[in-house]
Structure formats: structure tokens, C-alpha cells
Protein backbone atom coordinates (compact mmCIF):
# COMPACT_ATOMS: atom_id res chain seq x y z
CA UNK A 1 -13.61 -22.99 -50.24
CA UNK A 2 -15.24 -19.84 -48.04
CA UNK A 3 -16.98 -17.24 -49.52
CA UNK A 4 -19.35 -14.50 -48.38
CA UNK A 5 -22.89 -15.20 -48.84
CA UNK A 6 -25.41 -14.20 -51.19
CA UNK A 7 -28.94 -13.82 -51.61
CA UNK A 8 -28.90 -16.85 -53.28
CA UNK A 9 -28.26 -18.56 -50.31
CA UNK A 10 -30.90 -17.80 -48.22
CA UNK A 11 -32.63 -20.54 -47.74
CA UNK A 12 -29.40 -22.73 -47.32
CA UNK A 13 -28.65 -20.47 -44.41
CA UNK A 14 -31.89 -21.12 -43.14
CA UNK A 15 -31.82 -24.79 -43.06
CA UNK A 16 -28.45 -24.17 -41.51
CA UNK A 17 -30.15 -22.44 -38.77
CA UNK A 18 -32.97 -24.94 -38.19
CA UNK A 19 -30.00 -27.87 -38.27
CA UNK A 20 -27.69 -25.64 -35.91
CA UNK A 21 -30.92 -25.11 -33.59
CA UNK A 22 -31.66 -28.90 -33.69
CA UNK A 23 -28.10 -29.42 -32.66
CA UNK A 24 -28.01 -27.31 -29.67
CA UNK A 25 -31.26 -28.56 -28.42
CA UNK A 26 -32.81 -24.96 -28.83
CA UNK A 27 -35.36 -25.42 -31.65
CA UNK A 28 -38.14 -23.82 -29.94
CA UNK A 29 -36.28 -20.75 -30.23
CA UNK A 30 -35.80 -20.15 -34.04
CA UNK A 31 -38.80 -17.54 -34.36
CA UNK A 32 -37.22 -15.96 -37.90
CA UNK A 33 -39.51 -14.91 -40.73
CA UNK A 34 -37.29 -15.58 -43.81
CA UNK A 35 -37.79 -12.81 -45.73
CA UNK A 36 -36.63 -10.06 -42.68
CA UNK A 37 -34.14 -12.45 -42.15
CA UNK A 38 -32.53 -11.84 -45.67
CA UNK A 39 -33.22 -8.28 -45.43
CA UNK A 40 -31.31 -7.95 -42.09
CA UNK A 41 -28.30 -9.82 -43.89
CA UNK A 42 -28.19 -8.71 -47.14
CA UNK A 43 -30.71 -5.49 -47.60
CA UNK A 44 -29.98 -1.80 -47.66
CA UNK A 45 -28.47 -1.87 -44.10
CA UNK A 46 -27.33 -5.10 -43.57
CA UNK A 47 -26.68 -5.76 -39.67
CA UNK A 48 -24.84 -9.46 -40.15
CA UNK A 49 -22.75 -11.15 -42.56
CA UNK A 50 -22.32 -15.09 -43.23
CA UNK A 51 -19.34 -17.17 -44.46
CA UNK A 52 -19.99 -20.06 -46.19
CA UNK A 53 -17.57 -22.90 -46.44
CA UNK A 54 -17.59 -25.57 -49.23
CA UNK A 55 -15.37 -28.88 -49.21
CA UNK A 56 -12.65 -28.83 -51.95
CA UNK A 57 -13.43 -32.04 -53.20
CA UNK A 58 -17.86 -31.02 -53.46
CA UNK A 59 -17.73 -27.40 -54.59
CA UNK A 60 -21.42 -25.86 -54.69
CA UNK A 61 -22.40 -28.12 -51.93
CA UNK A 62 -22.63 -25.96 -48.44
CA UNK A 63 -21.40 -27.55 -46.06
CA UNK A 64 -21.41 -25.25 -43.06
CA UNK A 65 -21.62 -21.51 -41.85
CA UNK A 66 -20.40 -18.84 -39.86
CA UNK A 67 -22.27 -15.87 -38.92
CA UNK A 68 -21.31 -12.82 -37.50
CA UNK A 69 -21.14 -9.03 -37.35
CA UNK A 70 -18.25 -6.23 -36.66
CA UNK A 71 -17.86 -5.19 -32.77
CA UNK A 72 -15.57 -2.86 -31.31
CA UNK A 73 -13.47 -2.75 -27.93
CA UNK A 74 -13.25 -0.02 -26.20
CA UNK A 75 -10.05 -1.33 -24.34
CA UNK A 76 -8.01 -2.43 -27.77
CA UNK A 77 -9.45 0.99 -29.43
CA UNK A 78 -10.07 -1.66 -32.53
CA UNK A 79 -12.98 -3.36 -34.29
CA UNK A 80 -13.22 -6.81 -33.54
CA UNK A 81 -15.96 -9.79 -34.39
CA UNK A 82 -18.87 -11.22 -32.63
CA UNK A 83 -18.98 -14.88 -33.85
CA UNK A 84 -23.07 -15.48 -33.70
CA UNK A 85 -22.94 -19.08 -34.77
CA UNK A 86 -20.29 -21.54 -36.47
CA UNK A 87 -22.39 -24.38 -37.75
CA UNK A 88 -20.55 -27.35 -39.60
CA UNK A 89 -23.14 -30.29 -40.80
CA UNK A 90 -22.11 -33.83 -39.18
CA UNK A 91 -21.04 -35.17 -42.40
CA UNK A 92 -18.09 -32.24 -43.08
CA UNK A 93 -16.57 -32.08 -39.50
CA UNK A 94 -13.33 -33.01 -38.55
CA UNK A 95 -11.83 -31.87 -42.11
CA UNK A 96 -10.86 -28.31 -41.08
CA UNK A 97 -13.92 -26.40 -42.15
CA UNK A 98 -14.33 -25.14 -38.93
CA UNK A 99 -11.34 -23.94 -38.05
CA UNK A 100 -11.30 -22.53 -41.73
CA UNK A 101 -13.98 -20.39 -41.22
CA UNK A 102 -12.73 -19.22 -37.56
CA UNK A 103 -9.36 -18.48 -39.03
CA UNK A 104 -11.17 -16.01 -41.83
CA UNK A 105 -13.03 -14.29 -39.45
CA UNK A 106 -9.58 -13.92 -37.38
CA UNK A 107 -7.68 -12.85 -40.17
CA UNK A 108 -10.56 -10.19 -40.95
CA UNK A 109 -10.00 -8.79 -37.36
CA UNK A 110 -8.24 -6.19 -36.34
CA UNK A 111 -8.67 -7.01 -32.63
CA UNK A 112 -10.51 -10.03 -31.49
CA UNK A 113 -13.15 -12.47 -32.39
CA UNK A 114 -15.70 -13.48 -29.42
CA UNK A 115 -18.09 -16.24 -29.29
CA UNK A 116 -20.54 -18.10 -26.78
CA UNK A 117 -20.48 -22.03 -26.57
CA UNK A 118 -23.29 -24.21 -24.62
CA UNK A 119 -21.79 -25.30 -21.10
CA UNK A 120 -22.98 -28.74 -22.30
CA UNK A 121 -21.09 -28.90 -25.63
CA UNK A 122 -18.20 -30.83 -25.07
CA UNK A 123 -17.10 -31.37 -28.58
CA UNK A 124 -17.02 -27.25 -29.43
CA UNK A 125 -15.31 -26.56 -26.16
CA UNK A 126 -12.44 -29.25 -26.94
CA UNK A 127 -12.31 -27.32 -30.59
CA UNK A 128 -12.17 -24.36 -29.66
CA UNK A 129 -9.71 -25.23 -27.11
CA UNK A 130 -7.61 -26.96 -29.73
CA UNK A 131 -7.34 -23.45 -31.73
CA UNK A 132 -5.97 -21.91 -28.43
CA UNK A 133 -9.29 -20.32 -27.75
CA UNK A 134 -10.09 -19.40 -24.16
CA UNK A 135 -13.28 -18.55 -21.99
CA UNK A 136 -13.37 -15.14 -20.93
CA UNK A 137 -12.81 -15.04 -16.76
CA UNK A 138 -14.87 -12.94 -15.00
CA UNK A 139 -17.81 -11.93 -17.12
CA UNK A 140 -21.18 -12.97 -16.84
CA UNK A 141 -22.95 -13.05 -20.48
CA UNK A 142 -26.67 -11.22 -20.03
CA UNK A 143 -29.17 -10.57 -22.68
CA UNK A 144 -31.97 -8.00 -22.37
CA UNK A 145 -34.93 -9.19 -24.81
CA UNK A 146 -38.62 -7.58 -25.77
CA UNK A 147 -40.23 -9.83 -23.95
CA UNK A 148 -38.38 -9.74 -20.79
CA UNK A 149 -38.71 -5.92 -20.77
CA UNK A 150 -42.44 -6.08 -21.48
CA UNK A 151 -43.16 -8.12 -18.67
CA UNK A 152 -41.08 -5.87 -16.64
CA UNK A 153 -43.05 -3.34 -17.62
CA UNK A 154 -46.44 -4.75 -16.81
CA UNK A 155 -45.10 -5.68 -13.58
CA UNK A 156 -44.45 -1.90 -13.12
């Protein structure tokens, strides 16, 4: 079953995280303070929404997540979505709850939904492959962060 998240599932959505961040070797990373985390998802002027997915056969039990936020493109002249992170725990894969919650957010879109994968991660790149998903040719991915413009600065 997928449904949009709650407040009441915070802090499932932040274990997610932490697992997700374990996963992808990254956990130095996660830097979130729960509580602004919440806020920016489900506050006054929420900036990101989550899907949850639970297996048929164990409803209440969360077994992964997908969150993301609306984009637009220029080029298509229609909103689109930026898939943040699709995070399925070990013990629910290979049961269609991932490409359940990547077909929602499809279906949602008027345009396109984008993602980035790990060069390293062989088993998303064969999934997403599978769903007839395709790297994008010719771009380079860049992110601008505080701290790299701060130390621009003070090299300044």
C-alpha cells in the first residue's frame, strides 16, 4: 500500500534516512535536526513530500520510502519530480515496492521524474534500468553548498 506521509511518521522517516545513509556508505553526512526536518516536510511551507509504501500482506509496518519535491522544465513547459531518495529496507526488496513507489511518483507527473544513483550501486542501476530508466547524457550534476561558498569567501 503507498500513502503520503504524516507527522506521525517522522521518526520512521528518520530511521529510513539513517538506514538509506548506512546503505550508501554516506553516514557521515546525515547532519538533520529532527524537528526542522518535520517542519521542512510537513509545516506551514512544506518544501518535500514522502511516500510511504507498506507490504500488502504487513499493513502498518513501513517498509520503505520515497522522497521528493515538484520541479519544473523549462524545455517540456511542465512540472516534473525530483526523486531525492527511494529507500526500500533489505527485507521488502525484490517484491515491487520500489517500482511501486517510482510508478506513483510517475503517474503524479506531468513531465518527468529525475533522480541521482551512486556510480558504485550496481543493484539500483540494474533497477532502474529494468523500469526503462536512463542516465541523462551530457550533464554534469554540481551542487553549490554553505560551506563550499564560505570557504570561497574567506579565500576572497
Amino acid at each position: 500500500m503507498l500513502r503520503d506521509a504524516s507527522t506521525a511518521d517522522l521518526d520512521e522517516i528518520c530511521a529510513l534516512i539513517q538506514e538509506l545513509a548506512r546503505y550508501e556508505r554516506l553516514e557521515d553526512e546525515v547532519t538533520f535536526d529532527r524537528e526542522e526536518l518535520g517542519d521542512w516536510l510537513f509545516g506551514r511551507t512544506p518544501k518535500a513530500r514522502v511516500t510511504i509504501v507498506e507490504p500488502d500482506a504487513q499493513p502498518g509496518t513501513v517498509a520503505g520510502m520515497a522522497l521528493w519535491y515538484w520541479t519544473f522544465s523549462t524545455f517540456l513547459g511542465r512540472p516534473g519530480i525530483w526523486l531525492e531518495d527511494l529507500f526500500v529496507r533489505p527485507d521488502f526488496r525484490g517484491i515491487g515496492l520500489g517500482s511501486s513507489l517510482l510508478t506513483s511518483l510517475f503517474e503524479r507527473s506531468a513531465g518527468r521524474v529525475e533522480w541521482a544513483v551512486l556510480d558504485w550501486n550496481e543493484p539500483s542501476l540494474a533497477f532502474y534500468r529494468a523500469l526503462g530508466a536512463a542516465p541523462v547524457a551530457g550533464w554534469t550534476r554540481y551542487r553549490w553548498t554553505r560551506s563550499n561558498a564560505d570557504e570561497v569567501s574567506r579565500r576572497r
